[in-house]
N, C-alpha and C. Protein backbone atom coordinates (compact mmCIF):
# COMPACT_ATOMS: atom_id res chain seq x y z
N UNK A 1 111.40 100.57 -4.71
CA UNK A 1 110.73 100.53 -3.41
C UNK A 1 109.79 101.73 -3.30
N UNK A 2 108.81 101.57 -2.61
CA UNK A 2 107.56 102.37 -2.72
C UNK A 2 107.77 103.16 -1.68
N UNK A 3 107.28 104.19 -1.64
CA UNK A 3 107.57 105.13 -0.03
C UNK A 3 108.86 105.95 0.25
N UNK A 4 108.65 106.09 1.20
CA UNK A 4 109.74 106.39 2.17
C UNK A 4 110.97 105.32 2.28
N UNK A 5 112.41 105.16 1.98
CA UNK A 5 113.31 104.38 2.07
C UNK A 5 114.77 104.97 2.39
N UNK A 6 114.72 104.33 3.58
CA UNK A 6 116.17 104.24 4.25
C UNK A 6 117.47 102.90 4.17
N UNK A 7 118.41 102.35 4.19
CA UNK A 7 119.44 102.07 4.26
C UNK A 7 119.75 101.58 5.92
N UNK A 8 119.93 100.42 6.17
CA UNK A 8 120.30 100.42 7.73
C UNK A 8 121.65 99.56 7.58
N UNK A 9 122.82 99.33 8.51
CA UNK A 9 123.67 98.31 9.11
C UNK A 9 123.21 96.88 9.75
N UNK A 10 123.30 95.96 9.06
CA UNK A 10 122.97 94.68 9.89
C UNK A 10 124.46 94.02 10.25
N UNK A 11 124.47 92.88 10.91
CA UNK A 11 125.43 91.99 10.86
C UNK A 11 125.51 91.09 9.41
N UNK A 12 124.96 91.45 8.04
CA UNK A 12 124.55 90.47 7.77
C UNK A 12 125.32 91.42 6.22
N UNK A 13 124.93 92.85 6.15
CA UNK A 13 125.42 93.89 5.60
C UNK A 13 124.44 94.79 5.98
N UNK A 14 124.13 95.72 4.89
CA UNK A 14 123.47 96.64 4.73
C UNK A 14 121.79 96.32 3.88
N UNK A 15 121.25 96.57 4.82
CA UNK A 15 119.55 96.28 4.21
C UNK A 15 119.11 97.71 3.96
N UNK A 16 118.02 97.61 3.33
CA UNK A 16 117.07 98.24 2.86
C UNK A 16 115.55 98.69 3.14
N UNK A 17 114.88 99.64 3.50
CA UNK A 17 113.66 99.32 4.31
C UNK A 17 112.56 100.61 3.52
N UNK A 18 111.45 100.33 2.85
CA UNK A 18 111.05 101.23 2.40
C UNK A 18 109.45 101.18 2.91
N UNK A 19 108.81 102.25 3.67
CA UNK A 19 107.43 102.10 3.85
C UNK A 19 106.88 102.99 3.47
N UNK A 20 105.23 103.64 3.74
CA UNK A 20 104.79 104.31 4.09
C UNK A 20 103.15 104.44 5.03
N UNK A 21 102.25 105.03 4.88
CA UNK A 21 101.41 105.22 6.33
C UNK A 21 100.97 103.84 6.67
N UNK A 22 101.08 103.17 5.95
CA UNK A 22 100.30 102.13 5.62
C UNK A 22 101.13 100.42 6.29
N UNK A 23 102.03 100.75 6.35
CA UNK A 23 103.46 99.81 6.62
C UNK A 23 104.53 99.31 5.94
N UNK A 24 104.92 98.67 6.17
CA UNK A 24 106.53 98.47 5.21
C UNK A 24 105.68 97.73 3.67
N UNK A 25 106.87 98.61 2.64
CA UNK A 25 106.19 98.23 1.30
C UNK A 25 107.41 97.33 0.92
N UNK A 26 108.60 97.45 1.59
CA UNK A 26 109.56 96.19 0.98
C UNK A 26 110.69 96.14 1.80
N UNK A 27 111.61 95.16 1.87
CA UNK A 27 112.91 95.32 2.51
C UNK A 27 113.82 94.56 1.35
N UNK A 28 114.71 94.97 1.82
CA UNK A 28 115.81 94.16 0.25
C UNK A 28 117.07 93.94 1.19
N UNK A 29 117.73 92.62 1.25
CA UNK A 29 118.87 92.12 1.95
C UNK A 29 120.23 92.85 1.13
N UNK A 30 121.35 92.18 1.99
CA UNK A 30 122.96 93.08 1.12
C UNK A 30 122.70 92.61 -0.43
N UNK A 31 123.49 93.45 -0.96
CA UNK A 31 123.53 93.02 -2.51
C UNK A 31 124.82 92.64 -2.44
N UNK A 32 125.40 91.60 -3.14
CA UNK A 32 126.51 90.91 -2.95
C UNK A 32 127.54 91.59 -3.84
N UNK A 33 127.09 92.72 -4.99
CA UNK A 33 127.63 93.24 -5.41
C UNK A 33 128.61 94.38 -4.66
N UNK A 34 128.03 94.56 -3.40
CA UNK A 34 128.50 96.00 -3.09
C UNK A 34 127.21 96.63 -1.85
N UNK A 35 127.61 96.96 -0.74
CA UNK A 35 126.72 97.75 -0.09
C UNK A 35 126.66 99.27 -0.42
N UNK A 36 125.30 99.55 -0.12
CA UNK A 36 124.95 100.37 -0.92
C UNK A 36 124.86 101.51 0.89
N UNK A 37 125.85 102.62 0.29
CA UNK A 37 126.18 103.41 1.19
C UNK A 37 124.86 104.34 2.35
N UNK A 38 125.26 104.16 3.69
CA UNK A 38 123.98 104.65 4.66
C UNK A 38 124.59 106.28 5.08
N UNK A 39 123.99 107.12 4.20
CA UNK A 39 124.19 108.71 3.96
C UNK A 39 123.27 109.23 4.79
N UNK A 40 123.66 110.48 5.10
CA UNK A 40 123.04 111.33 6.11
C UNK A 40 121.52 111.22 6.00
N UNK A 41 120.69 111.04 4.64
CA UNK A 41 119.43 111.21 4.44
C UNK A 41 118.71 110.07 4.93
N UNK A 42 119.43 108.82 4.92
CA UNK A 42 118.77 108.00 4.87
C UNK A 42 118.94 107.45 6.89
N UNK A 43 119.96 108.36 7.72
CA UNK A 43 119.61 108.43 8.98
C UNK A 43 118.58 109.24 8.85
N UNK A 44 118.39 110.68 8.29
CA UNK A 44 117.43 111.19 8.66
C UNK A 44 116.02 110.64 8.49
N UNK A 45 115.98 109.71 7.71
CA UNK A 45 114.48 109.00 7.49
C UNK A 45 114.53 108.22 8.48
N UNK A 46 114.75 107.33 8.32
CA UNK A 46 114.93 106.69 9.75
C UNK A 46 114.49 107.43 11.10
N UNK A 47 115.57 108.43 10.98
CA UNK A 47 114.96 108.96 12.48
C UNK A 47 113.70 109.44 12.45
N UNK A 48 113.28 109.83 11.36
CA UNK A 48 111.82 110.86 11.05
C UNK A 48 110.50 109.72 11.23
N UNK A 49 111.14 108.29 10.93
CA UNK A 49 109.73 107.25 10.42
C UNK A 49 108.93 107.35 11.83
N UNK A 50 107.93 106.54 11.12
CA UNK A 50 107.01 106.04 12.42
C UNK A 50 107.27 105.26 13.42
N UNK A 51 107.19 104.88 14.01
CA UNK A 51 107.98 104.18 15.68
C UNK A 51 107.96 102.35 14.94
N UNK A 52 106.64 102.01 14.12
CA UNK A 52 106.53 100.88 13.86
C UNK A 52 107.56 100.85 12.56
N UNK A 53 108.40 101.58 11.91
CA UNK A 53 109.91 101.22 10.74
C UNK A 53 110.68 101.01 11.88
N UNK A 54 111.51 102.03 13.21
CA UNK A 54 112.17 102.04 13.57
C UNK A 54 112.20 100.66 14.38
N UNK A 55 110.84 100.49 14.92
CA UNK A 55 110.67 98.64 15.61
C UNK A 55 111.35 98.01 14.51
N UNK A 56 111.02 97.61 13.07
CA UNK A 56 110.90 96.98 12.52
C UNK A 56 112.77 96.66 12.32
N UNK A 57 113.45 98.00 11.86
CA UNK A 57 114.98 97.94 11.70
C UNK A 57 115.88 97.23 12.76
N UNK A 58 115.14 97.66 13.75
CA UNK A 58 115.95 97.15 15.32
C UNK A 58 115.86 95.56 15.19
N UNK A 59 114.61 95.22 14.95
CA UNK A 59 113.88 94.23 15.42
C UNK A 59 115.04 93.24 14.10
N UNK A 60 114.56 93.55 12.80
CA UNK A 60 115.30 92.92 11.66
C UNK A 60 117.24 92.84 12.28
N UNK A 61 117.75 94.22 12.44
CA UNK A 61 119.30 93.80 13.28
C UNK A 61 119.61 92.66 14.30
N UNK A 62 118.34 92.60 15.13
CA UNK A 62 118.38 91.86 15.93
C UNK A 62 118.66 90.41 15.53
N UNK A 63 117.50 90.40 14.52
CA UNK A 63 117.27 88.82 14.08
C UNK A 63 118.49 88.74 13.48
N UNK A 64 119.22 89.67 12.51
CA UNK A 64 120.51 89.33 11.70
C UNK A 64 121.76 88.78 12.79
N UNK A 65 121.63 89.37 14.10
CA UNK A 65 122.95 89.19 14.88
C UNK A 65 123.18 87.59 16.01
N UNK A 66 121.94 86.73 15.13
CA UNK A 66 121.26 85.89 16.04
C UNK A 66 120.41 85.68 17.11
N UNK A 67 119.55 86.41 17.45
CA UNK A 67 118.97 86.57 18.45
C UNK A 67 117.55 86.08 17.84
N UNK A 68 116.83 85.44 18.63
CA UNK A 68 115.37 84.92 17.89
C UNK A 68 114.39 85.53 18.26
N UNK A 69 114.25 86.58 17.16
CA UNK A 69 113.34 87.55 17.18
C UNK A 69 111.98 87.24 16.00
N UNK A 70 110.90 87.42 16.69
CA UNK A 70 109.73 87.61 15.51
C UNK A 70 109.05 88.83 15.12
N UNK A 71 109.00 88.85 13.81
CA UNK A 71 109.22 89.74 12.43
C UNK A 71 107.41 89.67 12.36
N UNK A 72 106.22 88.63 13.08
CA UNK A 72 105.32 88.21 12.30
C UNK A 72 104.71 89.56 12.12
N UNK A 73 104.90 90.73 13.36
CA UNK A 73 103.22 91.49 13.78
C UNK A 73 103.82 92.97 12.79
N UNK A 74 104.65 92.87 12.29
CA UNK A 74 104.96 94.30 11.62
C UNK A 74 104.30 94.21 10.89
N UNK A 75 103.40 95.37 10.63
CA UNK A 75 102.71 96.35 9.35
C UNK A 75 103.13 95.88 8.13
N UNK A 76 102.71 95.91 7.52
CA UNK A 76 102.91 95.33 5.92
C UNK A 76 101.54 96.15 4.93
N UNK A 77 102.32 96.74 3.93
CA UNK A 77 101.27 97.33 3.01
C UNK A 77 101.04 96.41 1.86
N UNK A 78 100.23 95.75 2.16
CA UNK A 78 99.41 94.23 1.20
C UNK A 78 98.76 94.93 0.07
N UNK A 79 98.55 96.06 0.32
CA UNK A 79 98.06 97.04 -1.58
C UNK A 79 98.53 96.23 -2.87
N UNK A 80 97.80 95.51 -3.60
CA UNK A 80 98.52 94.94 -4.63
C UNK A 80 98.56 93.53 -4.61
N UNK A 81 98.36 92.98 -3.41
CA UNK A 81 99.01 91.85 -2.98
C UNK A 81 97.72 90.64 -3.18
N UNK A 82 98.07 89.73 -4.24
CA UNK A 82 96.41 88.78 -4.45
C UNK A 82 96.59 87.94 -3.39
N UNK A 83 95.53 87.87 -3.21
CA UNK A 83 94.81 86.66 -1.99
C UNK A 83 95.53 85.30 -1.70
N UNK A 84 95.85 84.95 -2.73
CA UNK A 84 96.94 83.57 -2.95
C UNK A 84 97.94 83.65 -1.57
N UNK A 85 98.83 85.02 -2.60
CA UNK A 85 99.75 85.32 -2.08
C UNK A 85 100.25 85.77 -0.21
N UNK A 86 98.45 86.17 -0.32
CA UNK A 86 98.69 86.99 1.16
C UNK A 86 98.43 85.84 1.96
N UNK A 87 97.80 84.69 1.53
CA UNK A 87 97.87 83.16 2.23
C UNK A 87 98.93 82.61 2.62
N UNK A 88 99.79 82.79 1.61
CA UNK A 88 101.37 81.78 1.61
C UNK A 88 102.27 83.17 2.90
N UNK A 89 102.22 84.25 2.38
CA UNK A 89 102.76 85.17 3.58
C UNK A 89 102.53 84.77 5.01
N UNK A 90 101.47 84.98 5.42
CA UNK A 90 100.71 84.59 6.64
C UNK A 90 100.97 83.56 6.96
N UNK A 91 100.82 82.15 5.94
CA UNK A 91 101.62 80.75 6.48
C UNK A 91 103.20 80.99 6.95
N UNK A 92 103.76 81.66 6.11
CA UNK A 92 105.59 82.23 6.32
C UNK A 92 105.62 82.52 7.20
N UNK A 93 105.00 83.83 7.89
CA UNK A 93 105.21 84.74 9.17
C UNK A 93 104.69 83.77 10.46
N UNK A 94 104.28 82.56 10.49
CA UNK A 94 103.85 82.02 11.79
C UNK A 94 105.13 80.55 12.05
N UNK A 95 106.26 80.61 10.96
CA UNK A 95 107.15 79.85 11.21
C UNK A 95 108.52 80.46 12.43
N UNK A 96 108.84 79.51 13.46
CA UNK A 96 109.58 80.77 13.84
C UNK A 96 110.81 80.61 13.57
N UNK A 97 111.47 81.66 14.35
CA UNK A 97 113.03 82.00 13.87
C UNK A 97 113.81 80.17 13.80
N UNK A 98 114.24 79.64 13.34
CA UNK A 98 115.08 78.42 13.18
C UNK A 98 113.75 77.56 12.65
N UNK A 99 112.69 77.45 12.51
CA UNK A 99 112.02 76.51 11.94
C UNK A 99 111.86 76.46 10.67
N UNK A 100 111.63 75.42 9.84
CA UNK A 100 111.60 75.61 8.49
C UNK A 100 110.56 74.40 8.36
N UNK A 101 110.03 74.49 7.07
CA UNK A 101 108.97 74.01 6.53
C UNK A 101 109.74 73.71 5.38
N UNK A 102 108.84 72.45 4.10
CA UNK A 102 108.87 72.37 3.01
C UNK A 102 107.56 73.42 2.36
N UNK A 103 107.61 73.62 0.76
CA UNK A 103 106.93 74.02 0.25
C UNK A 103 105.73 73.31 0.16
N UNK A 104 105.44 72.42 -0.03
CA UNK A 104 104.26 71.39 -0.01
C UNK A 104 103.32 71.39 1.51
N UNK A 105 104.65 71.47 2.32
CA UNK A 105 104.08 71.58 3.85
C UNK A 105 103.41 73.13 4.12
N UNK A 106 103.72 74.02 3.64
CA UNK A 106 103.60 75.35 3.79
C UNK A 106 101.46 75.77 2.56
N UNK A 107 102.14 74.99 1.78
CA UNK A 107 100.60 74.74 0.94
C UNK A 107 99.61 73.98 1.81
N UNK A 108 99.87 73.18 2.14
CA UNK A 108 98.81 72.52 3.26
C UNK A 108 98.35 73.04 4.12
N UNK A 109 99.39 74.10 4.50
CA UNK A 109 98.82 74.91 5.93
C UNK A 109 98.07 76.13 5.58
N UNK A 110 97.92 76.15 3.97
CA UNK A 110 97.12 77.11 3.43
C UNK A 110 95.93 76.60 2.75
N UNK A 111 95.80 75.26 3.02
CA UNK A 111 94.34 74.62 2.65
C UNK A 111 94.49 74.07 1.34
N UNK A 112 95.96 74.04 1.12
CA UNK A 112 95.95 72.84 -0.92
C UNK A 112 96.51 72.28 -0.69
N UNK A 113 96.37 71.06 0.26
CA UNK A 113 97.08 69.67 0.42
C UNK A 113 96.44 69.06 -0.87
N UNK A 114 96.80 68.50 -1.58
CA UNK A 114 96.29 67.63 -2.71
C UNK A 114 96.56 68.10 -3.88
N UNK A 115 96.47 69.75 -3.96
CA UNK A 115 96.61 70.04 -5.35
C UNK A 115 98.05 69.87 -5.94
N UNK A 116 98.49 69.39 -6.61
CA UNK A 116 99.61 69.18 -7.16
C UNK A 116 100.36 70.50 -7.78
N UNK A 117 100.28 71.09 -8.09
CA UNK A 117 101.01 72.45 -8.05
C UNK A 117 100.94 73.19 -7.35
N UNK A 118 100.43 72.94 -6.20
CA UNK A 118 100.46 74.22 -5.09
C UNK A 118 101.51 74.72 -4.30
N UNK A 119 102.87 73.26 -4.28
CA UNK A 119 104.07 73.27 -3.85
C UNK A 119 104.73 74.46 -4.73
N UNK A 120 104.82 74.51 -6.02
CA UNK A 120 105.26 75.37 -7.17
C UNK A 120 104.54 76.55 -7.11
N UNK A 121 103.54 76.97 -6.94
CA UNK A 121 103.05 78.33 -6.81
C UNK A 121 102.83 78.76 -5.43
N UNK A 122 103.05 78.20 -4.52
CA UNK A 122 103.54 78.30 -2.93
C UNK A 122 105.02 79.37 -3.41
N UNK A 123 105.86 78.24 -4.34
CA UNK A 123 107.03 78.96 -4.08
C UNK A 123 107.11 79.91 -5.04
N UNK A 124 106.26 80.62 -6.24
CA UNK A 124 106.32 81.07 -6.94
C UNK A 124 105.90 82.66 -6.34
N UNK A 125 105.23 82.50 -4.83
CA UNK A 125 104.25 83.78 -4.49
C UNK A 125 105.36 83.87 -3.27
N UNK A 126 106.46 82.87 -2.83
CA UNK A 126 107.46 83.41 -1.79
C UNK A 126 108.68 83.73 -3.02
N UNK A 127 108.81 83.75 -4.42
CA UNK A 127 109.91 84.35 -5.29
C UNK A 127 109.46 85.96 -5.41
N UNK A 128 108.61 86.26 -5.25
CA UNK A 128 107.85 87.52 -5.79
C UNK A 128 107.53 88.04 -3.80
N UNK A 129 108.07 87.76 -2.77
CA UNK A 129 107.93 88.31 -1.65
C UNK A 129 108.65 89.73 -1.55
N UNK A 130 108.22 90.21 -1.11
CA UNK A 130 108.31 91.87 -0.89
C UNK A 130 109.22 92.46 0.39
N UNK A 131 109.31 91.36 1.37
CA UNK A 131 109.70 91.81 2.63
C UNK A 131 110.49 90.61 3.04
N UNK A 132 111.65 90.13 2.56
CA UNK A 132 112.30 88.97 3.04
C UNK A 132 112.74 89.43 4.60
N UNK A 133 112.73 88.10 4.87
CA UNK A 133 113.27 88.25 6.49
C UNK A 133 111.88 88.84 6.99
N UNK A 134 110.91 89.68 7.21
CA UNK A 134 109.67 89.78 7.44
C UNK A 134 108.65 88.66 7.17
N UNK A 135 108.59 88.77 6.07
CA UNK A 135 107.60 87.29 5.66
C UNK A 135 109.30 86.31 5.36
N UNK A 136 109.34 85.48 6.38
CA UNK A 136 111.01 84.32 5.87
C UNK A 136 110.79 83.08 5.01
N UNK A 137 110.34 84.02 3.83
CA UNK A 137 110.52 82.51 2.40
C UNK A 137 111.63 82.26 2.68
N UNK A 138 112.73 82.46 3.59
CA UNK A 138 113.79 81.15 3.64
C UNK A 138 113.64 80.37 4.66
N UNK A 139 112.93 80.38 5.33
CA UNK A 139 112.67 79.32 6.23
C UNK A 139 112.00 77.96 5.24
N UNK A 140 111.49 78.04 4.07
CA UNK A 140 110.61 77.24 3.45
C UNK A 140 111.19 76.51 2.30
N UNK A 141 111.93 75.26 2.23
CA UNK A 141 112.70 74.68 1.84
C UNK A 141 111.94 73.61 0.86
N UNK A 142 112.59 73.39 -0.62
CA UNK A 142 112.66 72.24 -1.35
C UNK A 142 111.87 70.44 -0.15
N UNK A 143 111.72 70.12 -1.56
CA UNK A 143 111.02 68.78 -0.48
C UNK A 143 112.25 67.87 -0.29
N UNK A 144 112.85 67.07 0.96
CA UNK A 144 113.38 66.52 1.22
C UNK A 144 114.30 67.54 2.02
N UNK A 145 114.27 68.78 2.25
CA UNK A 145 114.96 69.45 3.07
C UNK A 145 115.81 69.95 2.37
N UNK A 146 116.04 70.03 1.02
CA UNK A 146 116.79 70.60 0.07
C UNK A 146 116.20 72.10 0.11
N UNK A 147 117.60 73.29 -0.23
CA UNK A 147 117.70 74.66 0.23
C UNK A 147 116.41 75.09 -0.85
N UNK A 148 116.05 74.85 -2.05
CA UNK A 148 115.34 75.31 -3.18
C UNK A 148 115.99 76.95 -3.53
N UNK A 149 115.20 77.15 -4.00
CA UNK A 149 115.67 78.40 -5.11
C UNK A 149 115.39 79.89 -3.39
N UNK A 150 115.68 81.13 -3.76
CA UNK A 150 115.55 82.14 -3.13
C UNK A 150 116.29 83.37 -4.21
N UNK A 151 114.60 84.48 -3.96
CA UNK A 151 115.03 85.38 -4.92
C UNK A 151 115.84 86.50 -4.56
N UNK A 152 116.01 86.55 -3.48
CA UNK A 152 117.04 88.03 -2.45
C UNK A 152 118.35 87.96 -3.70
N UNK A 153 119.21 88.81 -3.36
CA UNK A 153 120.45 88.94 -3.69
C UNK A 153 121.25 87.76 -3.09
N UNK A 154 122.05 87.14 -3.69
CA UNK A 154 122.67 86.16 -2.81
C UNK A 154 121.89 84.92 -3.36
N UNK A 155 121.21 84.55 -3.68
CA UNK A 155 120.45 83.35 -4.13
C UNK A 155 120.15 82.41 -2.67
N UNK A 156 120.72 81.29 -3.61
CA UNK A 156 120.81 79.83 -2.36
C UNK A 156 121.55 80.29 -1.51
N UNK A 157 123.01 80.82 -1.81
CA UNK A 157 123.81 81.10 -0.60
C UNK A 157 123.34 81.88 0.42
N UNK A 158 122.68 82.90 0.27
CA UNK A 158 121.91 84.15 1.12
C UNK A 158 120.79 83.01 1.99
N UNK A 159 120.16 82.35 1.36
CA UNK A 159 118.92 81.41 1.86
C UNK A 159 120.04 80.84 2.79
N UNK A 160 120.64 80.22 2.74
CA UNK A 160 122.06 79.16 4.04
C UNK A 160 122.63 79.93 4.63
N UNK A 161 123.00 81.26 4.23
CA UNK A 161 123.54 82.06 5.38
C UNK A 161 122.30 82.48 6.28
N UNK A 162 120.91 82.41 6.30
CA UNK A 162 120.22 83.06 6.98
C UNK A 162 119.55 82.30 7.59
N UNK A 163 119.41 80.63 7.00
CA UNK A 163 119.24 79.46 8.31
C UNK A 163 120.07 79.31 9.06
N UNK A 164 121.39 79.69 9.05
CA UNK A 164 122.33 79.25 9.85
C UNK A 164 122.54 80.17 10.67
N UNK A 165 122.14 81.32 10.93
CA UNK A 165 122.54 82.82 11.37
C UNK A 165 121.25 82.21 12.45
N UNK A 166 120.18 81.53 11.88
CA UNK A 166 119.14 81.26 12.78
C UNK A 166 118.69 79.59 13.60
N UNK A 167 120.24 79.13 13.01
CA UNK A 167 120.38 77.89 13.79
C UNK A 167 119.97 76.56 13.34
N UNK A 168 119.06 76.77 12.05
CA UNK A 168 118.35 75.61 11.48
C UNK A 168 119.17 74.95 11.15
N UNK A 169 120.26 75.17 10.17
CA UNK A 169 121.25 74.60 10.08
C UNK A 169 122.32 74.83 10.25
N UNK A 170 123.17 73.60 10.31
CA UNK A 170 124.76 73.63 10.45
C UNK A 170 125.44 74.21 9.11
N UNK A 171 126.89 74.72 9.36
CA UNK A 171 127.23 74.63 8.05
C UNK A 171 128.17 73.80 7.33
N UNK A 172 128.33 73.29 6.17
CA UNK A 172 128.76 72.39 5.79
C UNK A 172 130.10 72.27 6.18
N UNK A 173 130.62 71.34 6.44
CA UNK A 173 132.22 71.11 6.50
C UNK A 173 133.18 71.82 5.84
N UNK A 174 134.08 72.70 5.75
CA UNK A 174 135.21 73.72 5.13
C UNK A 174 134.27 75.16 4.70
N UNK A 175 132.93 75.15 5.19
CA UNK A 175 131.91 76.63 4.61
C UNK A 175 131.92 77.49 6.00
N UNK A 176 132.01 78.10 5.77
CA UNK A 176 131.53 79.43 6.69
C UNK A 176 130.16 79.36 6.76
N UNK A 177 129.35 79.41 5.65
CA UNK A 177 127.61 79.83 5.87
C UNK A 177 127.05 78.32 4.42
């Protein structure tokens, strides 16, 4: 992570938030391995950031504890970031909290209805997303409403725990998430 990076508490576990002047350069969900401990330094960053991280942490807790919060207007440092990509983002960030899209549907709304791989490199530029839960490549689902792939920690399961935390879906019969 690029910048400045702190460690926060969600309902969800422990996230990750790294920016600098410019805006958030990444967030990273729990690692299923193990949360990764929130030490004195990483309050002190926190407390030290710019008012727009500390929005952003609150704002991200919020959304983790169910509450339907939008993630779209936070700062984002796009340095790096090709044009493709910053298309399919921008389509992501205008879905809201419980809505979901297919990948094909999400390409269309970026102007490649027709092209036949655009569904696949739609989802190839939300595998390589920088700020999950900010830009929500899990809102953006396989065609037929199937979960598709998600690169966070947690895979598919992380992708179903975080529609369901946001209402899109139910969860399956004998599942928790």
């Amino acid at each position: 992570m690029r910048g400045t990076a702190a460690v926060f508490d969600t309902a969800l576990g422990r996230c990750r938030v790294a920016w600098n002047t410019d805006g958030l350069t990444a967030v990273r969900l729990p690692d299923a391995a193990g949360d990764e401990p929130v030490t004195p330094d990483h309050a002190a960053a926190l407390a030290d950031a710019p008012p727009f991280v500390r929005d952003a942490v609150s704002r991200m807790q919020a959304l983790l504890a169910g509450e339907p919060v939008r993630l779209h207007d936070l700062p984002l440092d796009m340095s790096g970031i090709e044009p493709f990509a910053r298309a399919v983002y921008a389509a992501a960030q205008r879905l809201e909290p419980g809505e979901t899209c297919t990948y094909g549907e999400l390409a269309a709304r970026i102007g490649q209805a027709g092209d036949p791989g655009a569904a696949r490199a739609v989802g190839q530029a939300l595998g390589r997303n920088p700020w999950p839960l900010v830009v929500p490549c899990h809102r953006v689902l396989a065609a037929g409403g199937k979960l598709g792939g998600f690169s966070a920690p947690g895979g598919a399961a992380t992708k179903r725990r975080l529609l369901v935390i946001e209402a899109a879906m139910r969860p399956r019969a004998g599942e928790l998430f």
